[in-house]
N, C-alpha and C. Protein backbone atom coordinates (compact mmCIF):
# COMPACT_ATOMS: atom_id res chain seq x y z
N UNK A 1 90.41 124.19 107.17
CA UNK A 1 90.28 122.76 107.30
C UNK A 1 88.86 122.33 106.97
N UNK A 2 88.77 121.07 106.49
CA UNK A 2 87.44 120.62 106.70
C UNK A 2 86.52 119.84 106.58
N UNK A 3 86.28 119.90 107.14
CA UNK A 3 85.17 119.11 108.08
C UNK A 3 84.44 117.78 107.55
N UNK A 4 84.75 116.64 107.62
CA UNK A 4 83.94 115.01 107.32
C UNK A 4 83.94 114.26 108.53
N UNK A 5 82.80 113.42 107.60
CA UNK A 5 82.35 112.83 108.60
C UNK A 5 82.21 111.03 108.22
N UNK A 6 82.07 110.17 108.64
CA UNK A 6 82.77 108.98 109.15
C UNK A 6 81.09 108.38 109.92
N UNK A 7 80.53 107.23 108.91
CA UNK A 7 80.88 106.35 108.04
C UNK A 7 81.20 107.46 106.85
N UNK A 8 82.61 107.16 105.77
CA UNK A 8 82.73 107.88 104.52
C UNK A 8 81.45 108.03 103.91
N UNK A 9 81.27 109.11 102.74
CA UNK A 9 80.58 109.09 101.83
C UNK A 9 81.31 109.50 100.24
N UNK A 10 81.43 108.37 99.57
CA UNK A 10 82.29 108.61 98.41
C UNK A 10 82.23 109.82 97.55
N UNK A 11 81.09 111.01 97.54
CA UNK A 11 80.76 111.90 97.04
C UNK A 11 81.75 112.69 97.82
N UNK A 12 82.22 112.77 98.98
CA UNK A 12 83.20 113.95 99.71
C UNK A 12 84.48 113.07 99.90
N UNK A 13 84.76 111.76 100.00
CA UNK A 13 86.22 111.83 100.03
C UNK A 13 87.13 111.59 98.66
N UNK A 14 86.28 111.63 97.58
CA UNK A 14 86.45 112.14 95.89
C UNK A 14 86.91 113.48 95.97
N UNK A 15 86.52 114.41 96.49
CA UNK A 15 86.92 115.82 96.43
C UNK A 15 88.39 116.09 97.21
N UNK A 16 88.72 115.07 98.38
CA UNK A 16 89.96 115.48 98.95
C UNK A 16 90.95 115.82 98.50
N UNK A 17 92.04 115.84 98.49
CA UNK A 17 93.34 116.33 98.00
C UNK A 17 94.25 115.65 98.92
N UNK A 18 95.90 114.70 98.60
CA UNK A 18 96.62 114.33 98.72
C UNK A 18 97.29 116.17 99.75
N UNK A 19 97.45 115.65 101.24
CA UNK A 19 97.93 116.45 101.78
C UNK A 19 97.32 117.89 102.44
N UNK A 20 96.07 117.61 101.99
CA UNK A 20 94.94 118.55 102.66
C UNK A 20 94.58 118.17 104.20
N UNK A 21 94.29 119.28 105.32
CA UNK A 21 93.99 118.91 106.17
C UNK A 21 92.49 119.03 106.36
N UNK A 22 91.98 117.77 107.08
CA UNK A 22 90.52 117.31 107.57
C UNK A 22 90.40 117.13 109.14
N UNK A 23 89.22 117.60 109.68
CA UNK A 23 89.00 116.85 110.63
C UNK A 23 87.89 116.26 110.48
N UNK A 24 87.90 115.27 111.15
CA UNK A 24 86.93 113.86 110.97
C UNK A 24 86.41 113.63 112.52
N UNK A 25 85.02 113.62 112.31
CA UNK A 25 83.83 113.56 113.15
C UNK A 25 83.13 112.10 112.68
N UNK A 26 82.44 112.09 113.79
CA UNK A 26 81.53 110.27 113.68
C UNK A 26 82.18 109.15 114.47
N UNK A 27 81.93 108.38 113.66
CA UNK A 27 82.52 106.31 114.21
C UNK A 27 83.39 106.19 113.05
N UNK A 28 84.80 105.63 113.96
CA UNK A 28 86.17 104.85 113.58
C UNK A 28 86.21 103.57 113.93
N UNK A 29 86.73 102.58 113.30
CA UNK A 29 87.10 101.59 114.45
C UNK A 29 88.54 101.20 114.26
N UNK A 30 89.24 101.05 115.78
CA UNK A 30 90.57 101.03 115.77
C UNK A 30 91.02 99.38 115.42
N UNK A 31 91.80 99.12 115.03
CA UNK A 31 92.68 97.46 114.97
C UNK A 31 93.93 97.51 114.29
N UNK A 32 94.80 96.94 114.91
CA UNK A 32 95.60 96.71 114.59
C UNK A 32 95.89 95.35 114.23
N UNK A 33 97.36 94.55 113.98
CA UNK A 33 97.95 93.65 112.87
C UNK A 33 97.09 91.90 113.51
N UNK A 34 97.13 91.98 114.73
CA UNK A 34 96.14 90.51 115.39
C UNK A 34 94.75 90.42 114.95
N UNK A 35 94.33 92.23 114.86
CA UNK A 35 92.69 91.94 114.69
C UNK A 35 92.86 92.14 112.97
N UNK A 36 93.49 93.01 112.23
CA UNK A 36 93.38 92.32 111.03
C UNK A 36 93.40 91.61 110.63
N UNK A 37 94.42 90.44 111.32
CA UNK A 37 94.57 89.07 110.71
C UNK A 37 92.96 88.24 111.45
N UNK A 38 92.70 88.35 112.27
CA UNK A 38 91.31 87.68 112.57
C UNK A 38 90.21 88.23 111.67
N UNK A 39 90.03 89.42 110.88
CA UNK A 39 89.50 89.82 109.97
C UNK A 39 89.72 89.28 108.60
N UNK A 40 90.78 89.30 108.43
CA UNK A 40 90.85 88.68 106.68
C UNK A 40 90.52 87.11 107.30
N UNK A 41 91.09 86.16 107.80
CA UNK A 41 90.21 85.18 108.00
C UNK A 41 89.07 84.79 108.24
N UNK A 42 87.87 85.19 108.82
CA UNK A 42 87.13 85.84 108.62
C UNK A 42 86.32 85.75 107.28
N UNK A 43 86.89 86.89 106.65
CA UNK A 43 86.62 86.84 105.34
C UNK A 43 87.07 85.52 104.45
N UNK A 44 88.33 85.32 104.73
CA UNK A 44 88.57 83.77 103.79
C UNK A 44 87.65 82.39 104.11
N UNK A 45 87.17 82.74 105.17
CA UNK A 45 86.24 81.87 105.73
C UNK A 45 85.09 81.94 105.32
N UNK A 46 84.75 83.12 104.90
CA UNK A 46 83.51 83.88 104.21
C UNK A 46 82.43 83.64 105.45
N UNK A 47 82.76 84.20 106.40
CA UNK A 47 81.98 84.49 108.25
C UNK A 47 81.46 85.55 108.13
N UNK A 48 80.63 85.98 109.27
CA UNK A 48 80.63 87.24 109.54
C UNK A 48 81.76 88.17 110.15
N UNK A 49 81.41 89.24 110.22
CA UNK A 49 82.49 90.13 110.66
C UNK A 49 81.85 90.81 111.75
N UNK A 50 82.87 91.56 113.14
CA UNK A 50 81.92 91.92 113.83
C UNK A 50 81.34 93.43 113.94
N UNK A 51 81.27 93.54 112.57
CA UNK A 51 81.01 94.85 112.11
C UNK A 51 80.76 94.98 110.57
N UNK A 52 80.19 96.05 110.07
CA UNK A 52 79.84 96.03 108.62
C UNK A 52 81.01 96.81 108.09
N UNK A 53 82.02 96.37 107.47
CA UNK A 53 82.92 97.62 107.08
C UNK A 53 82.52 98.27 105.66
N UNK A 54 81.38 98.70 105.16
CA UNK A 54 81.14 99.13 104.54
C UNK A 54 81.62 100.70 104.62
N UNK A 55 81.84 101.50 103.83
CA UNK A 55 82.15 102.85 104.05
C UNK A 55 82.51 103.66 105.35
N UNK A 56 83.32 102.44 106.30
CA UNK A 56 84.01 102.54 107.27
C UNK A 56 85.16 102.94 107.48
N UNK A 57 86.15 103.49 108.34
CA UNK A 57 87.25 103.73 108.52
C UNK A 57 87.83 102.97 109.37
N UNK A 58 89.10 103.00 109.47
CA UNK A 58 90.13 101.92 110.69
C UNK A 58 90.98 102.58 110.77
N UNK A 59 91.38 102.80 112.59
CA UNK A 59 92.16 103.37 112.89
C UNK A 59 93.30 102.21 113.42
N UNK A 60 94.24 102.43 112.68
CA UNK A 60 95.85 101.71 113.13
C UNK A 60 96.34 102.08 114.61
N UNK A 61 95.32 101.63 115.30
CA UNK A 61 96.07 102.44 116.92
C UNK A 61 95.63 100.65 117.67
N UNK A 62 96.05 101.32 118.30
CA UNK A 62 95.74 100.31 120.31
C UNK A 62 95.49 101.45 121.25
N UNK A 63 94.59 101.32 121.80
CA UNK A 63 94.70 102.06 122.78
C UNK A 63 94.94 102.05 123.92
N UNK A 64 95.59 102.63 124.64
CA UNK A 64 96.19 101.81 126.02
C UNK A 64 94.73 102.05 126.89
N UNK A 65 94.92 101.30 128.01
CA UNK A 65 93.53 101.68 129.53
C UNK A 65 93.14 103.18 129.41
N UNK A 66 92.03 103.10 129.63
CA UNK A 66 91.63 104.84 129.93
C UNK A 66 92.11 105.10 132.07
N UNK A 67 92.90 106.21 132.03
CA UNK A 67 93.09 106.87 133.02
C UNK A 67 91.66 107.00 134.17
N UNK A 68 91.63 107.04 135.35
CA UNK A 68 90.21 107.35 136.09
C UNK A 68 89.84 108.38 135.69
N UNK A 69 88.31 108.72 134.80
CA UNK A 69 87.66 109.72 134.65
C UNK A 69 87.99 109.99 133.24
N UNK A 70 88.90 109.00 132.57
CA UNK A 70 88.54 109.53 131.25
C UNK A 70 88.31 108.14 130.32
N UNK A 71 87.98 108.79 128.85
CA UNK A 71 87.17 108.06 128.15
C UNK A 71 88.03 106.81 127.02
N UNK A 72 89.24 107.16 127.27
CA UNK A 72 90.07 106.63 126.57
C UNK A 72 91.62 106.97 127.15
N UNK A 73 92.83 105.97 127.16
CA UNK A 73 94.09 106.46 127.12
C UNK A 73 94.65 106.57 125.72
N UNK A 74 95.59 106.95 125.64
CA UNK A 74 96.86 107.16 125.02
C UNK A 74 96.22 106.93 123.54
N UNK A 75 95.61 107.05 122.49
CA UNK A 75 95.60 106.67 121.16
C UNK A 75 96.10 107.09 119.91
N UNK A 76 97.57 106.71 119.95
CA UNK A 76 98.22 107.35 118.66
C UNK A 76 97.99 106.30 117.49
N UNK A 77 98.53 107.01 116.30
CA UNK A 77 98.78 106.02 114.98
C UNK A 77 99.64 104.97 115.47
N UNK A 78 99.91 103.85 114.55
CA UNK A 78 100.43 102.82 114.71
C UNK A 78 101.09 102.59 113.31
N UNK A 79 102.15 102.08 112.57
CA UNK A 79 102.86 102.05 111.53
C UNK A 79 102.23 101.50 110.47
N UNK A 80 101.71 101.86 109.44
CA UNK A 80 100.69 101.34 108.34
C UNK A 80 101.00 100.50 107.50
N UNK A 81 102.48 100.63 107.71
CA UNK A 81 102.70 99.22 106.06
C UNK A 81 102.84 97.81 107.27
N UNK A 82 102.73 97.75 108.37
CA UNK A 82 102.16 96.50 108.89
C UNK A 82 100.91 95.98 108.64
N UNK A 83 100.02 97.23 108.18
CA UNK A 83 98.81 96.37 107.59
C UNK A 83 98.60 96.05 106.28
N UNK A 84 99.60 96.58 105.39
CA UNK A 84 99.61 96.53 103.91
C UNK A 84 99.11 95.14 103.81
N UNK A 85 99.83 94.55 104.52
CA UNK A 85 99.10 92.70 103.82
C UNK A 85 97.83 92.13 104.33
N UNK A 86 97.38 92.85 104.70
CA UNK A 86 95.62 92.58 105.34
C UNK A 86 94.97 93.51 104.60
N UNK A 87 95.40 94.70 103.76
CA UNK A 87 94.52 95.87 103.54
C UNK A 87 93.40 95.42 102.22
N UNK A 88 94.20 95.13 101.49
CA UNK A 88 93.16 94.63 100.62
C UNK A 88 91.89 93.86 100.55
N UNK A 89 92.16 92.45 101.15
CA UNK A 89 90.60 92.17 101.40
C UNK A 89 89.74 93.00 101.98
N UNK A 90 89.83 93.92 103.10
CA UNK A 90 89.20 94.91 103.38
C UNK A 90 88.74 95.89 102.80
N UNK A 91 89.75 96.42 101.87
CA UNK A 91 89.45 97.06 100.49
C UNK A 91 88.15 96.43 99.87
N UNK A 92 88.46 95.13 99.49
CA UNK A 92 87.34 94.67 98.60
C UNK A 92 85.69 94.57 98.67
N UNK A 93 85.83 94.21 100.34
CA UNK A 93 84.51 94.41 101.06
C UNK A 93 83.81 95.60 101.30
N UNK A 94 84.42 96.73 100.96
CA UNK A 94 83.95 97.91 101.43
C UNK A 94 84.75 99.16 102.17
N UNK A 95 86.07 98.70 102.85
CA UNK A 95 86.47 99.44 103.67
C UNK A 95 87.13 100.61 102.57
N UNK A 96 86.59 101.77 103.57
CA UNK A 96 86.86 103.25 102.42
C UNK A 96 88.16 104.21 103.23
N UNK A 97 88.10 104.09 104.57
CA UNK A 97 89.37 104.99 105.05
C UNK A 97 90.23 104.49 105.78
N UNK A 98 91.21 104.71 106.01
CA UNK A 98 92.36 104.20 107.16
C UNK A 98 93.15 105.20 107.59
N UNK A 99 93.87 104.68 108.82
CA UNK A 99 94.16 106.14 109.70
C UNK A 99 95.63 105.91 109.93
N UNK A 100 96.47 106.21 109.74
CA UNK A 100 97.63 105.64 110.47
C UNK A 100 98.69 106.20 110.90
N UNK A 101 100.65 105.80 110.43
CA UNK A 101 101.37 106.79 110.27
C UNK A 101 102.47 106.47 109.30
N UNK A 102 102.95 107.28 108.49
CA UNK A 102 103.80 106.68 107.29
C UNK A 102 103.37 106.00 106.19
N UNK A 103 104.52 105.76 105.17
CA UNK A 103 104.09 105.48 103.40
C UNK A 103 103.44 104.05 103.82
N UNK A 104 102.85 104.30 102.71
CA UNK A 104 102.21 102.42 102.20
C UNK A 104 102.70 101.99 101.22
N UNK A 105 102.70 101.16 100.51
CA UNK A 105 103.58 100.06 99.49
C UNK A 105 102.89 101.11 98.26
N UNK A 106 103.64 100.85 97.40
CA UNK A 106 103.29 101.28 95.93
C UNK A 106 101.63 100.03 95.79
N UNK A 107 101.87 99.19 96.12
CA UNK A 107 100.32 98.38 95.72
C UNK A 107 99.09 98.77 96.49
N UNK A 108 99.34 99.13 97.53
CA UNK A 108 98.69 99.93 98.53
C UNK A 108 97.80 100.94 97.98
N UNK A 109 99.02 102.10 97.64
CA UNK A 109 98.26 103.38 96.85
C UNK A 109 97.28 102.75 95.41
N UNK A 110 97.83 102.10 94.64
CA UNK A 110 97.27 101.41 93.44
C UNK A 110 95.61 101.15 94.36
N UNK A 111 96.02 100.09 94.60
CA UNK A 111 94.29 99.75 95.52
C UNK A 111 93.55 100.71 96.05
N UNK A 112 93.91 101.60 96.74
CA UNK A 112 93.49 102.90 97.12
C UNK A 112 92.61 103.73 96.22
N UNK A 113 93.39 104.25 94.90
CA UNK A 113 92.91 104.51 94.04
C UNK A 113 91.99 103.44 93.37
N UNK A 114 92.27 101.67 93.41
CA UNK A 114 90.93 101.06 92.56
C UNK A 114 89.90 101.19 93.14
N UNK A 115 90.14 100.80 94.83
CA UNK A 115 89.09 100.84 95.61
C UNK A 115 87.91 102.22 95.73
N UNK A 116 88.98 103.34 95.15
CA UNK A 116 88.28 104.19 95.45
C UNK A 116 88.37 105.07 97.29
N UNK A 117 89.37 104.39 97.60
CA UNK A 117 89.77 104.46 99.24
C UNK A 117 90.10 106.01 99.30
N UNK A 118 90.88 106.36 100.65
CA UNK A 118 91.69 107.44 101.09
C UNK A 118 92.33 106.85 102.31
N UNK A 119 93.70 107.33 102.70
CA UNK A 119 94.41 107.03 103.92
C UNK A 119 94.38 108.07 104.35
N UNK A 120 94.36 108.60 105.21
CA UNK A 120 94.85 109.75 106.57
C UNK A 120 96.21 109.47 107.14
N UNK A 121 96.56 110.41 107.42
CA UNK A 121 98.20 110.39 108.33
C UNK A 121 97.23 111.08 109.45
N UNK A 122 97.58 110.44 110.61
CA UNK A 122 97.18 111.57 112.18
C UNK A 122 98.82 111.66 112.43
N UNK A 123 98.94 112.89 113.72
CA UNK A 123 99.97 113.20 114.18
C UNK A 123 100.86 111.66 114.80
N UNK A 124 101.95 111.26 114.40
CA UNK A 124 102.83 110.54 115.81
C UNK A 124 102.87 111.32 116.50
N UNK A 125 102.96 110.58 117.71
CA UNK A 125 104.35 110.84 118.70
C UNK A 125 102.93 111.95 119.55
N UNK A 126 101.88 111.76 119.26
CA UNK A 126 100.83 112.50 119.99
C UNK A 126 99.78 112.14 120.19
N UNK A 127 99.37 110.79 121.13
CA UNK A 127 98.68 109.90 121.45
C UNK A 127 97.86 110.27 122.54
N UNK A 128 98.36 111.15 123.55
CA UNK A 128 97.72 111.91 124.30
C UNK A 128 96.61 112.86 124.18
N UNK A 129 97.25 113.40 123.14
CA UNK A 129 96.50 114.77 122.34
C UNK A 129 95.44 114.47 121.46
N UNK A 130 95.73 113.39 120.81
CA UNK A 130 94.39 112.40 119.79
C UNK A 130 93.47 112.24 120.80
N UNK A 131 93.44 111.66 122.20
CA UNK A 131 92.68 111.07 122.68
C UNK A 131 91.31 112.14 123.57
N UNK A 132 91.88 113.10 123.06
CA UNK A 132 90.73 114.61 123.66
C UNK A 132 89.93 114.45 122.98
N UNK A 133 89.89 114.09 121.24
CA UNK A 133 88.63 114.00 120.30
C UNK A 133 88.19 113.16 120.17
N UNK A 134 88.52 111.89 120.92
CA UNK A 134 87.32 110.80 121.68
C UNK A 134 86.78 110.73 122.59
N UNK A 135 84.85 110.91 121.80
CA UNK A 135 83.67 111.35 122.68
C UNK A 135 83.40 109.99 123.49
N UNK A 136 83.83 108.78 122.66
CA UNK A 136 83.23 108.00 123.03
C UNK A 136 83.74 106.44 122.91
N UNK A 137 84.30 105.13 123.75
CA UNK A 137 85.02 104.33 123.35
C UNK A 137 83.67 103.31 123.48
N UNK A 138 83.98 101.99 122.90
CA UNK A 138 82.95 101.20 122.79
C UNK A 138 83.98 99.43 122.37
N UNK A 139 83.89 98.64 123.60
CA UNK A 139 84.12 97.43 122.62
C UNK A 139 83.67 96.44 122.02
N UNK A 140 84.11 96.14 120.92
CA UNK A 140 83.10 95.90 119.63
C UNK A 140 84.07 94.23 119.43
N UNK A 141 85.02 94.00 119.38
CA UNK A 141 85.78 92.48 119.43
C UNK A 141 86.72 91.82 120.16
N UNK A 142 86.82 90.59 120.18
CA UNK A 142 88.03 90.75 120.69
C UNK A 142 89.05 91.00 121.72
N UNK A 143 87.74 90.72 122.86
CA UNK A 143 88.63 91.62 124.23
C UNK A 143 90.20 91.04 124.49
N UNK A 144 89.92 89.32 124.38
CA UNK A 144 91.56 88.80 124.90
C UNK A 144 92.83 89.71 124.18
N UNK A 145 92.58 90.31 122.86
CA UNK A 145 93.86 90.90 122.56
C UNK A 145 94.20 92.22 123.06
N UNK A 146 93.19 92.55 124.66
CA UNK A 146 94.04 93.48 125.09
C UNK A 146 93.78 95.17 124.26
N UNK A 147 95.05 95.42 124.25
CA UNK A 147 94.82 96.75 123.68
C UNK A 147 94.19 96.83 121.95
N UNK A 148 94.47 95.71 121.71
CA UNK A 148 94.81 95.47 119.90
C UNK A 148 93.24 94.38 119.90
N UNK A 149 92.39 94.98 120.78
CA UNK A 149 90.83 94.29 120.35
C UNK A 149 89.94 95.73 119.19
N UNK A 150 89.15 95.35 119.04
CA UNK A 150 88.42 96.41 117.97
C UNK A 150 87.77 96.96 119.23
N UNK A 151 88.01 98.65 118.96
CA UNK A 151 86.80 99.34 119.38
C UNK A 151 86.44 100.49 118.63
N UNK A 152 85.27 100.75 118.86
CA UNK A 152 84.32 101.53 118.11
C UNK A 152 84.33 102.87 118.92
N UNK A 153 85.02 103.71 118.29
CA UNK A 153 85.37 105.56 118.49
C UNK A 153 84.53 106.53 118.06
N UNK A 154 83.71 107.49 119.02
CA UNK A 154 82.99 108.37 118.60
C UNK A 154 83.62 109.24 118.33
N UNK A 155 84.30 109.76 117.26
CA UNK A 155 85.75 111.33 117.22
C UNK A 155 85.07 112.92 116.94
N UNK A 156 85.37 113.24 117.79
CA UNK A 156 85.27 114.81 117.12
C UNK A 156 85.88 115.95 116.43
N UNK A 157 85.82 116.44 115.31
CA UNK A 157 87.30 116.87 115.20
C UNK A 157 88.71 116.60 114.99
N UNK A 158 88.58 115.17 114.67
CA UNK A 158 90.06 114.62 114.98
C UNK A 158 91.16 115.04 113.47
N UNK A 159 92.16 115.41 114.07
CA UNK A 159 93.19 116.19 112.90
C UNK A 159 93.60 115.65 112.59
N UNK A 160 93.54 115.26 111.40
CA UNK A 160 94.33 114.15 110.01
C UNK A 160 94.76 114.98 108.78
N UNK A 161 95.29 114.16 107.82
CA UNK A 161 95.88 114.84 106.83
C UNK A 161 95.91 113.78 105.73
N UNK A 162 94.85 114.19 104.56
CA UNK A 162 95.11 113.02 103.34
C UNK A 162 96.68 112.82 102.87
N UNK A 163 97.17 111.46 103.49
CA UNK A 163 98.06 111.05 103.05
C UNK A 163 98.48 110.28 101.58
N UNK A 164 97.04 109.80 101.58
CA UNK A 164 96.80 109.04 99.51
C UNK A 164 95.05 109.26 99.25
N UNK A 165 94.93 109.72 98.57
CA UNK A 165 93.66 110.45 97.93
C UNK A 165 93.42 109.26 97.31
N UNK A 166 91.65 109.37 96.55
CA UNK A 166 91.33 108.34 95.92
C UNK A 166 91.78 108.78 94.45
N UNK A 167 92.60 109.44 94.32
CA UNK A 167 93.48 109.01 93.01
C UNK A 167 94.77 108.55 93.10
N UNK A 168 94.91 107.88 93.69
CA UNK A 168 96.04 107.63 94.23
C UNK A 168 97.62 108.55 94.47
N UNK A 169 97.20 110.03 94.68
CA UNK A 169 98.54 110.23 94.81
C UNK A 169 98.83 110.51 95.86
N UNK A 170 99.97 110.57 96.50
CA UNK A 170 100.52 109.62 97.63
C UNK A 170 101.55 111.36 98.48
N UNK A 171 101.06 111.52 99.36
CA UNK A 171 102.04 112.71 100.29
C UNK A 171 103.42 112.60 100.03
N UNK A 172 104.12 111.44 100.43
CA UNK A 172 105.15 110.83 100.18
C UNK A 172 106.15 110.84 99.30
N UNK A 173 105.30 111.21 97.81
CA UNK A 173 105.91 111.49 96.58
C UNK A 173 105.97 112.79 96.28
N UNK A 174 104.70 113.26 97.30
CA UNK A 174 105.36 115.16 96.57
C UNK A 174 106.44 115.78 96.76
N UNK A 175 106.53 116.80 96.09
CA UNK A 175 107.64 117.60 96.02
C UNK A 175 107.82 118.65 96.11
C-alpha cells in the first residue's frame, strides 16, 4: 500500500492507479449534499469559502456525535453521485480529492480527468472502523446542519482505494 498525504500534491496523485490501494494521512474535510449546496453558492456568489479548497480533499460522510472519550463517532462514506451536481464547481476552484462510496456519472469521471482530480472509494458499511484513523476532529462550518456541518479531519492511515484516477479510468468499468 501506499502511503499519501492530504493537502494532495499533483506530482503523487498522477502516479496512482484506478483501483490501487492508499492510505491517506493529513487534513480531510467532511460535507455532505446541504454543505455542498452552501458551497457552490458560495461560489456563485463569488464569497468566501470557509476554507481554501485548493488541493484539498472531501470526505462524503456525516459524522455522527463522538462517544465519551472519543474523538469522533461513526464516520462512514456517504453515496457519491449525490454530489455529482455540486462536484464541479469545486473541481474548478481547486478541489483535487473526494472520498466516498460507489460510481460517479460518466461526466464526473470526464472532469476528474480535466480537473486533473482522483476519487477514493473507503470501505461501506464500516463507519466504526474508519473512525480509529481520526487523530483529530475540528469544526470548521456550519454547526446548525448537525452532522452534515464541515469538519476538518486529522487521518492517519485511512484505507481507501482509487476509485477514478486522474486519467479518468473508473474501478467500475474494469474487468
Amino acid at each position: 500500500m501506499k502511503k499519501i498525504s492530504a493537502p494532495l500534491n499533483q506530482k503523487v496523485i498522477k502516479n496512482l492507479k484506478v483501483g490501487e490501494e492508499i492510505l491517506l494521512n493529513g487534513i480531510i474535510y467532511t460535507a455532505r449534499d446541504q454543505a455542498h449546496k452552501k458551497l457552490c453558492d458560495l461560489i456563485k456568489r463569488k464569497r468566501k469559502l470557509p476554507f481554501d479548497l485548493r488541493n484539498q480533499v472531501i470526505y462524503y460522510s456525516g459524522p455522527t456525535p463522538e462517544p465519551p472519550g472519543k474523538i469522533i463517532g461513526s464516520c462512514g462514506p456517504t453515496t457519491s453521485a449525490r454530489m455529482d451536481r455540486f462536484t464541479i464547481p469545486l473541481l474548478k476552484i481547486g478541489l483535487k480529492g473526494m472520498i466516498g462510496k460507489g460510481k460517479r456519472s460518466p461526466e464526473i469521471a470526464s472532469a476528474i480527468r480535466e480537473y486533473k482530480a482522483i476519487y477514493f472509494l473507503a470501505p461501506s458499511g464500516a463507519g466504526a472502523y474508519l473512525s480509529k484513523f481520526v487523530k483529530k476532529k475540528e469544526l470548521v462550518a456550519w454547526p446548525e446542519l448537525g452532522t452534515e456541518a464541515i469538519y476538518r479531519l486529522e487521518v492517519e492511515d485511512f484505507p481507501l482505494i482509487v476509485g477514478i484516477d486522474t486519467k479518468g479510468s473508473d474501478v467500475y468499468d474494469q474487468r
